[in-house]
N, C-alpha and C. Protein backbone atom coordinates (compact mmCIF):
# COMPACT_ATOMS: atom_id res chain seq x y z
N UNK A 1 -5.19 20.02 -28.92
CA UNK A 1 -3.83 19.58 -29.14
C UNK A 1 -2.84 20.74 -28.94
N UNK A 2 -3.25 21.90 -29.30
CA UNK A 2 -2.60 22.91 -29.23
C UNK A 2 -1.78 23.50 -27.37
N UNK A 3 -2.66 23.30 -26.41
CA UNK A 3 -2.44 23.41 -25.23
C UNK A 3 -2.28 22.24 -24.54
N UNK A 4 -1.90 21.10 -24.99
CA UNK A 4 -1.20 19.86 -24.23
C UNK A 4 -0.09 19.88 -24.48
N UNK A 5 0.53 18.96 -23.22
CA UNK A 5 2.00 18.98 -23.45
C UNK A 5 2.34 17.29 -23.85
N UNK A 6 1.58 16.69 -24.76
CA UNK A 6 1.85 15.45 -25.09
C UNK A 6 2.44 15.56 -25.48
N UNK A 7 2.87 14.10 -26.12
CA UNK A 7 4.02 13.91 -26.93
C UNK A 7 3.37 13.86 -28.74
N UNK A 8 2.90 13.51 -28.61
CA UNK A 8 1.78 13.58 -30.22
C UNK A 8 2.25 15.31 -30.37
N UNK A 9 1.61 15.79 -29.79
CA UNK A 9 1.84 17.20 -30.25
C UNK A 9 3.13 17.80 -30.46
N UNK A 10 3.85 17.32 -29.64
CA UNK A 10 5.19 17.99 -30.02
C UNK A 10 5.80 17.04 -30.51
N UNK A 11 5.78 16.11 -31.63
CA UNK A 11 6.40 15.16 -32.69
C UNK A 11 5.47 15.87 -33.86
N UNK A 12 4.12 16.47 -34.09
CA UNK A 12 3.49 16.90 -35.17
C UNK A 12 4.41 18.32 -35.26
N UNK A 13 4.79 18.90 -34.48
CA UNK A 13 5.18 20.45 -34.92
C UNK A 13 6.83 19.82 -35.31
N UNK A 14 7.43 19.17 -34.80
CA UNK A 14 8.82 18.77 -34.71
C UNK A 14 8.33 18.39 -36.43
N UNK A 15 7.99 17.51 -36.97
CA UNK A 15 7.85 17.37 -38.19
C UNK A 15 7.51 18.27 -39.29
N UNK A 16 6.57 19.01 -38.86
CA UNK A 16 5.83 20.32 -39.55
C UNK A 16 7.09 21.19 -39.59
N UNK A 17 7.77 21.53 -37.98
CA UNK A 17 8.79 22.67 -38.35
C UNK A 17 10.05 22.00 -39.78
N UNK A 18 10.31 20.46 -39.64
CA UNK A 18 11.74 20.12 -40.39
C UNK A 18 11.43 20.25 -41.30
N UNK A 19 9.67 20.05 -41.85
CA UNK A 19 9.31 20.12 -43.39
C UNK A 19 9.50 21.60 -43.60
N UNK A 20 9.24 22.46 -42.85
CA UNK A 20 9.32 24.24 -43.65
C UNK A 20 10.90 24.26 -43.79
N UNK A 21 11.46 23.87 -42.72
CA UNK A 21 13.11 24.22 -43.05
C UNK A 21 13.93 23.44 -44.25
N UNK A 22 13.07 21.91 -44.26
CA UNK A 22 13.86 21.43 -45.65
C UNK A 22 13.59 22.13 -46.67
N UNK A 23 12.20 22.34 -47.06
CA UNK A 23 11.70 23.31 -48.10
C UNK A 23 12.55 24.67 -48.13
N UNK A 24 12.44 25.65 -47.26
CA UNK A 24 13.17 27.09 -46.76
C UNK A 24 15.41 26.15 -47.78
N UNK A 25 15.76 25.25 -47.66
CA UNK A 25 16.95 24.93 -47.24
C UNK A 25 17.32 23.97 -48.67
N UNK A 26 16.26 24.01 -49.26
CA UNK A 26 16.74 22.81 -50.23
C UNK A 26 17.73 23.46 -51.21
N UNK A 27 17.67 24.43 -51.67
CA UNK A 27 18.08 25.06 -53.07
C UNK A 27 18.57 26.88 -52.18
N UNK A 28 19.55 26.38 -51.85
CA UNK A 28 20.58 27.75 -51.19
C UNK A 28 20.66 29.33 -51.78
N UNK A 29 20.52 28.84 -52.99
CA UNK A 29 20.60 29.97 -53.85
C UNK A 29 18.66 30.75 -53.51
N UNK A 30 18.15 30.11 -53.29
CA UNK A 30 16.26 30.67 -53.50
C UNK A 30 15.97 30.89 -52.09
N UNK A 31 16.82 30.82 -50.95
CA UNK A 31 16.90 30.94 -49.48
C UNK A 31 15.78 32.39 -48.96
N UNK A 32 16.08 33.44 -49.62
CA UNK A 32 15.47 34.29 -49.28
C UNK A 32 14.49 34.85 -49.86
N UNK A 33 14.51 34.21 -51.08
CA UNK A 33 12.75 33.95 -51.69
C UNK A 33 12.06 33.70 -51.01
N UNK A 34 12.45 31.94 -50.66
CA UNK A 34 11.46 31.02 -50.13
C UNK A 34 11.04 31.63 -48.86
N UNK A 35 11.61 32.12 -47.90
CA UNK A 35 11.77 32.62 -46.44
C UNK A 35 10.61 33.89 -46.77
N UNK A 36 10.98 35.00 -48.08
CA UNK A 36 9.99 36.01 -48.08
C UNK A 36 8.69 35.37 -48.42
N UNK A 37 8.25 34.48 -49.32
CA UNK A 37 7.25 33.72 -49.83
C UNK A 37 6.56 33.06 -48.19
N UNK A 38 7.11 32.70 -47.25
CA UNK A 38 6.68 32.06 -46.42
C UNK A 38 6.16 33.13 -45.44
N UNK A 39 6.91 34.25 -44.82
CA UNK A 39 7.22 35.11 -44.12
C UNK A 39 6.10 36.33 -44.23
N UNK A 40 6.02 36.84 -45.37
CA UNK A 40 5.42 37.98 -45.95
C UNK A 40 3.73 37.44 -45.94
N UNK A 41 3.01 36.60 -46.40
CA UNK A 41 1.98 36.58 -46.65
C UNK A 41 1.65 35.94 -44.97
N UNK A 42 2.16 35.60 -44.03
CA UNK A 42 2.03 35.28 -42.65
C UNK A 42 2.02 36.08 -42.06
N UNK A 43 2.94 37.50 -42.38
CA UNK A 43 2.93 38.34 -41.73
C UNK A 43 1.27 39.34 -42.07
N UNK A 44 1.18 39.53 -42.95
CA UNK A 44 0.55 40.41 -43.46
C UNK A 44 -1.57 39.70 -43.30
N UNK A 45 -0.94 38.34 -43.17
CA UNK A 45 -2.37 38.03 -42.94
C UNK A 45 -3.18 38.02 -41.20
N UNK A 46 -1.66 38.13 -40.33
CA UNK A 46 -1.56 38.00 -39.26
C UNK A 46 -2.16 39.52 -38.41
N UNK A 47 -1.58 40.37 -39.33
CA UNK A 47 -1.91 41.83 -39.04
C UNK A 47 -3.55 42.42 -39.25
N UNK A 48 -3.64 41.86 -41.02
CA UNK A 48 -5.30 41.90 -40.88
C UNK A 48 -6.00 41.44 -39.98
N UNK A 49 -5.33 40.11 -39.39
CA UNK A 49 -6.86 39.42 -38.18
C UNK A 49 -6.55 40.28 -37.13
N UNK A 50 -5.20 40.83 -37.07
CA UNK A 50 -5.55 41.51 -35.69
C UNK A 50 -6.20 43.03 -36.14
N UNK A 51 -6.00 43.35 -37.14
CA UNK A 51 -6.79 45.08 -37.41
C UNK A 51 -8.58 44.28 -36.93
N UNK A 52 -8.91 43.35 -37.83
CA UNK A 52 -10.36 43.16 -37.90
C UNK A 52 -11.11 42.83 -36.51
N UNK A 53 -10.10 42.15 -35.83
CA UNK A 53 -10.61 42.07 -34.14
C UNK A 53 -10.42 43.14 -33.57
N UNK A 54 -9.70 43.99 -33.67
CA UNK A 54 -9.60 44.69 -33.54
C UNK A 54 -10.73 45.86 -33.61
N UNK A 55 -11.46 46.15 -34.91
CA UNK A 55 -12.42 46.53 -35.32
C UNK A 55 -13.70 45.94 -34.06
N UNK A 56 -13.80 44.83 -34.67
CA UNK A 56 -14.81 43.94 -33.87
C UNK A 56 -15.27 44.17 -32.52
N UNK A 57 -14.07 44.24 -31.67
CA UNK A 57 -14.06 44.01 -30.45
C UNK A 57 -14.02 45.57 -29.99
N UNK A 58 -13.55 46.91 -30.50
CA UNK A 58 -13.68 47.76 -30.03
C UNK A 58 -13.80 48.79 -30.75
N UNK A 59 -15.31 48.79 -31.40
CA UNK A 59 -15.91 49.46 -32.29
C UNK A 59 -17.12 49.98 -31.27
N UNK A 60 -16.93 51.18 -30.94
CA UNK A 60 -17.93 52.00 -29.99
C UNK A 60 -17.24 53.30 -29.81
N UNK A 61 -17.93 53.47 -29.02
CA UNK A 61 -17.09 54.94 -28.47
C UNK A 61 -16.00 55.27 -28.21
N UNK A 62 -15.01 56.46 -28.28
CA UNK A 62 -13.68 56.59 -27.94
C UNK A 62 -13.53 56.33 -26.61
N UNK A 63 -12.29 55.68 -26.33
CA UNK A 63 -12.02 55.37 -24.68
C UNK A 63 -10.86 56.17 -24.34
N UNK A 64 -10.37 57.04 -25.31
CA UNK A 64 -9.15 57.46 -25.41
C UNK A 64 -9.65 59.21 -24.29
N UNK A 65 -8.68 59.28 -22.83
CA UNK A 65 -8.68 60.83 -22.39
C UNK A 65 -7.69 61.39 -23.25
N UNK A 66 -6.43 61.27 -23.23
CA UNK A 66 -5.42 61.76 -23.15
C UNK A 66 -4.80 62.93 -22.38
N UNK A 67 -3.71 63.68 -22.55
CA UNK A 67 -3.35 64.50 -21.81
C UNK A 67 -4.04 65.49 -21.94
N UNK A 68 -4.84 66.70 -21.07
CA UNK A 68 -5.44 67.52 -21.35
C UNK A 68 -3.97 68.69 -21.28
N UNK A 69 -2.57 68.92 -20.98
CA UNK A 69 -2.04 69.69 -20.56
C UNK A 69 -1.07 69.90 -22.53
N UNK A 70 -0.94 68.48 -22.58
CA UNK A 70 -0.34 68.21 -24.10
C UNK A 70 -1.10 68.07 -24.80
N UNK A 71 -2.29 67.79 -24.96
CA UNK A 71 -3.09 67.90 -26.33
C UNK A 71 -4.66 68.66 -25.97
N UNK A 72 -3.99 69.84 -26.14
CA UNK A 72 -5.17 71.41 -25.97
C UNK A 72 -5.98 71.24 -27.40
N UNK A 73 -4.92 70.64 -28.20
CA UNK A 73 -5.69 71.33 -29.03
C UNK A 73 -5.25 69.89 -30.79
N UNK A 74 -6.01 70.13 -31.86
CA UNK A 74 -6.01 69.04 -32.88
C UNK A 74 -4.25 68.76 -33.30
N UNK A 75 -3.88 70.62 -33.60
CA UNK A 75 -2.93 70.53 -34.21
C UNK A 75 -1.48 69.77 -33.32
N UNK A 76 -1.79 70.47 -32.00
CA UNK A 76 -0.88 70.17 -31.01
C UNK A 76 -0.98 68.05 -30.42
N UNK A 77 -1.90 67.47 -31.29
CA UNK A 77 -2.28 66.25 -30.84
C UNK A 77 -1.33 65.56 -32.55
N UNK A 78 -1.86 66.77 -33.90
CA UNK A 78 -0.98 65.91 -34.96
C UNK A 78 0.21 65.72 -34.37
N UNK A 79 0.65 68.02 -34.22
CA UNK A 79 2.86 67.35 -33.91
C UNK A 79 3.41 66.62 -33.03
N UNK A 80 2.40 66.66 -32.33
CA UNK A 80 3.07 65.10 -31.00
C UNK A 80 3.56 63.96 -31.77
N UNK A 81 1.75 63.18 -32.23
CA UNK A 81 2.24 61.87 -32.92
C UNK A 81 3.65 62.26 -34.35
N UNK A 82 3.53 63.36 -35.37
CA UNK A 82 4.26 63.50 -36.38
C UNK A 82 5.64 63.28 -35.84
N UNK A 83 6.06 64.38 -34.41
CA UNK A 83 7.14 64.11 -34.45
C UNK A 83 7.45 62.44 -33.61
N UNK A 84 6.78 62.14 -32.67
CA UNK A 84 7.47 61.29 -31.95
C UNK A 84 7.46 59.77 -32.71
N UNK A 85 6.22 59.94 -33.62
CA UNK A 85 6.10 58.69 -34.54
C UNK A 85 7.52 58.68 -35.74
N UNK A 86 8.48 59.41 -35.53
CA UNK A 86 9.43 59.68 -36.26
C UNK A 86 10.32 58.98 -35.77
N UNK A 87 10.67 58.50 -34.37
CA UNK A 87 11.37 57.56 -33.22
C UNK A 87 11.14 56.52 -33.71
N UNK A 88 10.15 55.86 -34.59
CA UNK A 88 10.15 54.83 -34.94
C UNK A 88 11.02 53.83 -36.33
N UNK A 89 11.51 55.21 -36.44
CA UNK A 89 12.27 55.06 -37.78
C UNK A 89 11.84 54.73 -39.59
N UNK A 90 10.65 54.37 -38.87
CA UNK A 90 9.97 54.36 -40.77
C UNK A 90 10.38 55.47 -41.43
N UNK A 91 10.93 56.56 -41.42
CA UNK A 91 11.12 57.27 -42.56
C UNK A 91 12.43 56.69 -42.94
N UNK A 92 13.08 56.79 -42.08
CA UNK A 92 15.13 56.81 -41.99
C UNK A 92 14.51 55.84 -42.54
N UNK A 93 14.17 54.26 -41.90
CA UNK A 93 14.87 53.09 -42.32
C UNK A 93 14.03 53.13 -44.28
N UNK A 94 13.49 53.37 -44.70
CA UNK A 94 13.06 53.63 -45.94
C UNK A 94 13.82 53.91 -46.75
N UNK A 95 14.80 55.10 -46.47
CA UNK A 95 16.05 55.32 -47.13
C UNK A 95 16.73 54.53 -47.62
N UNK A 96 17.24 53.53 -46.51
CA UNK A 96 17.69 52.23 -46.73
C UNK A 96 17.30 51.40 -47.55
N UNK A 97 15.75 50.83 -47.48
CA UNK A 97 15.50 49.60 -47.98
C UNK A 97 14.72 50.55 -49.22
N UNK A 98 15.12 51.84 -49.99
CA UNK A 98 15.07 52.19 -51.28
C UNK A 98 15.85 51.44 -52.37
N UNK A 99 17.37 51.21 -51.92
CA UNK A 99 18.19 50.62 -52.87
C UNK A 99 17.83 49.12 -52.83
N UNK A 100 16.94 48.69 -52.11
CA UNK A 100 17.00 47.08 -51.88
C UNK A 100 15.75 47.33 -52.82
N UNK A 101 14.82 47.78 -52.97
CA UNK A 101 13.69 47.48 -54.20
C UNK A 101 14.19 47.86 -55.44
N UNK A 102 15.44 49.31 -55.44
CA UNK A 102 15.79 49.24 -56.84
C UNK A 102 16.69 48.60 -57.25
N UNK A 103 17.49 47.86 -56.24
CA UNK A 103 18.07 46.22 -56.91
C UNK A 103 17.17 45.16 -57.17
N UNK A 104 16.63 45.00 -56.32
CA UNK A 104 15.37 44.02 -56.52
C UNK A 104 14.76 44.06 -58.43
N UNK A 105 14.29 45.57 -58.21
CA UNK A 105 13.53 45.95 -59.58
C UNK A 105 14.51 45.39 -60.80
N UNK A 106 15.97 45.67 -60.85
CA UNK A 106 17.17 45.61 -61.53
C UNK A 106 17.11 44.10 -61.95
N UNK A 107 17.21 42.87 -60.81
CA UNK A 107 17.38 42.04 -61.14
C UNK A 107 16.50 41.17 -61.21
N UNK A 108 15.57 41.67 -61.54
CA UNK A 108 14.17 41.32 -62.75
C UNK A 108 14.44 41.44 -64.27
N UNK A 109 15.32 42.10 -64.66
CA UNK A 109 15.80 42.41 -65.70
C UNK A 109 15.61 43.72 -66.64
N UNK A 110 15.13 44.58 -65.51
CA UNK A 110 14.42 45.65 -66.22
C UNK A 110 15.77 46.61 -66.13
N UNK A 111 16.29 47.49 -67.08
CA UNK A 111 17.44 48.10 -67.11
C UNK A 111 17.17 49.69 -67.45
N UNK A 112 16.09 49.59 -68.29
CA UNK A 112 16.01 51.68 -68.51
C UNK A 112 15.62 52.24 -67.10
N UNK A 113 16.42 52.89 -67.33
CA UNK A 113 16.04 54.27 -66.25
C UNK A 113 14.53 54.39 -65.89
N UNK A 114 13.76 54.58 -66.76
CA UNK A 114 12.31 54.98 -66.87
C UNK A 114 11.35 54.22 -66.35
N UNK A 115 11.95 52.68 -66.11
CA UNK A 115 11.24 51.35 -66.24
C UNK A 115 11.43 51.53 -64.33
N UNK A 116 12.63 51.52 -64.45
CA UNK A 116 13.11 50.86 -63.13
C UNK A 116 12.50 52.31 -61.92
N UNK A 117 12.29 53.56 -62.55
CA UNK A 117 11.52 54.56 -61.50
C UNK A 117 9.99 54.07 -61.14
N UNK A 118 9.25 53.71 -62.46
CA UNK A 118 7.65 53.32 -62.24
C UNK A 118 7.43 52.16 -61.96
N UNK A 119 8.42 50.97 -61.68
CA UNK A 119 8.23 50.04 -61.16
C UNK A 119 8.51 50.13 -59.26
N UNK A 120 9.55 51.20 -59.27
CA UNK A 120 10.10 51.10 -57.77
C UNK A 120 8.89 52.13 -57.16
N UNK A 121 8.09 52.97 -57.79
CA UNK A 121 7.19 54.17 -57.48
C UNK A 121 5.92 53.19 -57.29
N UNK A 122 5.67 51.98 -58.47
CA UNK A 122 4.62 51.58 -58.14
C UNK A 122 4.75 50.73 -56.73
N UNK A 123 5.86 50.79 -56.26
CA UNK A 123 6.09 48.97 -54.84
C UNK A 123 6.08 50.70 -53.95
N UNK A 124 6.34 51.47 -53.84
CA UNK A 124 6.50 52.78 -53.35
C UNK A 124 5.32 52.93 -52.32
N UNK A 125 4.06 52.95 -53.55
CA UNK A 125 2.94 53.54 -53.49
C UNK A 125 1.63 52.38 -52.79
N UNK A 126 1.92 51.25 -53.46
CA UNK A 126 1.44 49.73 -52.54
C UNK A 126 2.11 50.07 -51.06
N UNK A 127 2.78 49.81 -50.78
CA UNK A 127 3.58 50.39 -49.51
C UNK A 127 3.48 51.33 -48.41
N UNK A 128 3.08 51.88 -49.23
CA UNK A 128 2.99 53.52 -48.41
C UNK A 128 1.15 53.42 -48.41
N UNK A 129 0.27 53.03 -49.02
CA UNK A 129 -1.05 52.86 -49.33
C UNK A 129 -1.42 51.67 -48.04
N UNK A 130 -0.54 50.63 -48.16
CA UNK A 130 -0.67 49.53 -46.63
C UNK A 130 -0.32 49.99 -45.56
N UNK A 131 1.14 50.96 -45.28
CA UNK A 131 0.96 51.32 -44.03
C UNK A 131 0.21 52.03 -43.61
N UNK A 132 -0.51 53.44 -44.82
CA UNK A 132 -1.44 53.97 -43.96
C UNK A 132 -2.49 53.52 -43.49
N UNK A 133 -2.60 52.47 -44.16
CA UNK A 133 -4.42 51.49 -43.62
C UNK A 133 -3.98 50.68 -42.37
N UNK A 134 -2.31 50.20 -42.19
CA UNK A 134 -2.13 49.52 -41.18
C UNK A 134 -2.25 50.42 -39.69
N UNK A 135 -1.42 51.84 -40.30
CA UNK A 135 -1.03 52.86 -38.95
C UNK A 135 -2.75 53.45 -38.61
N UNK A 136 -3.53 53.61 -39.25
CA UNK A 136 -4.75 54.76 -39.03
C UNK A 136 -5.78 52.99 -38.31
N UNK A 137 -5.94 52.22 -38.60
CA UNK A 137 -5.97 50.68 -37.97
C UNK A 137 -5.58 50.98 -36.36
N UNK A 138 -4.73 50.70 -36.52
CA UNK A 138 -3.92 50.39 -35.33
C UNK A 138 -4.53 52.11 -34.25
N UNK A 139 -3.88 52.71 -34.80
CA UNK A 139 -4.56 54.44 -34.38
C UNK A 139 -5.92 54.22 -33.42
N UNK A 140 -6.81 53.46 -34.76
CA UNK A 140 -8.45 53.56 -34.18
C UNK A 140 -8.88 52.66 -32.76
N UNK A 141 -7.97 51.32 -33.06
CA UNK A 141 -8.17 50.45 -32.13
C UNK A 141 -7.24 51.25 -30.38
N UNK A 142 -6.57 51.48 -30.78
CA UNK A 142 -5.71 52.12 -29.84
C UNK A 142 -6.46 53.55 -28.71
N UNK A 143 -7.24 53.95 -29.74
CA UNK A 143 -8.34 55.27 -29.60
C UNK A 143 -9.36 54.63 -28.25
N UNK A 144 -9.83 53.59 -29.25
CA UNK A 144 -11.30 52.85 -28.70
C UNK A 144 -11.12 51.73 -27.82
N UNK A 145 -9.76 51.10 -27.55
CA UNK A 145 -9.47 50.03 -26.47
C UNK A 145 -10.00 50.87 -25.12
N UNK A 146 -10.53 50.56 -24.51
CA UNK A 146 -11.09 50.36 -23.11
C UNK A 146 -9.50 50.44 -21.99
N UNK A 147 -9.35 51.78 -21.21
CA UNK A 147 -8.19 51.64 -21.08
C UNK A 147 -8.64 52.13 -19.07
N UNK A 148 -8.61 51.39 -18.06
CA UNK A 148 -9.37 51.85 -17.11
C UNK A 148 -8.08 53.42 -16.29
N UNK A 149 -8.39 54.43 -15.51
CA UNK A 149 -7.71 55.40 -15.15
C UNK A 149 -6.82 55.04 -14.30
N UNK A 150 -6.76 53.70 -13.64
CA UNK A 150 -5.81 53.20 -12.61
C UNK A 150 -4.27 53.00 -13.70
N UNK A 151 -4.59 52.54 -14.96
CA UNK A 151 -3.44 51.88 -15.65
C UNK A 151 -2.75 53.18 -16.63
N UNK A 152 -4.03 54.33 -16.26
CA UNK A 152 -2.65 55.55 -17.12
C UNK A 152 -2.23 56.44 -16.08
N UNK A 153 -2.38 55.77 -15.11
CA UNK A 153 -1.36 56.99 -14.47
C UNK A 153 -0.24 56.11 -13.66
């Protein structure tokens, strides 16, 4: 059903999509709850199947040359990725979405000072604990994908 172009199939998703949006739409005020509630655990389950095929499918030997002229050497292979993985903005944009967890934390109702650091340290540390399993993931598969010499140069 998935790869036809019937009409059955596209009246089941046409229905499926109006039911997420009435749900997502009913109660205006819970809009971006409902959207993170829907969003977040799709996202995040979406990423594991691809780390684990990932795993699966290219779990063997490194396929990775790289540059022999730029990466002589371990350290000169970290400051590459350190700095250029910095282009990606995960540090900067972090800055940002700091005040959005310690409002978040806030309007939970938690108000001491003390409360609202070990609650924002603990979403901090979940956080920072997933991307490194997501980035060193991604790293390995990236290492060990099968990459033939016609397509890196």
């Amino acid at each position: 059903i998935i790869h036809s172009n019937s009409s059955i199939a596209l009246f089941i998703f046409t229905i499926i999509y109006f039911i997420v949006v009435l749900y997502i739409c009913l109660n205006p005020s819970k809009l971006i709850d409902r959207i993170g509630s829907l969003l977040t655990p799709l996202l995040l389950i979406t990423i594991l199947a691809m780390i684990i095929k990932g795993y699966l499918d290219f779990s063997g030997n490194s396929a990775g040359k790289g540059n022999e002229a730029l990466y002589h050497s371990n350290f000169s292979s970290f400051a590459e990725g350190f700095t250029q993985g910095y282009l990606t903005m995960d540090a900067i944009a972090a800055i940002a979405f700091s005040m959005i967890v310690v409002n978040a934390v806030k309007l939970t109702g938690i108000t001491k000072t003390n409360q609202i650091f070990k609650q924002t340290l603990t979403a901090g540390l979940i956080a920072a604990v997933a991307l490194i399993f997501i980035y060193i993931s991604l790293g390995y598969i990236g290492n060990h994908m099968p990459v033939s010499d016609m397509k890196l140069d």
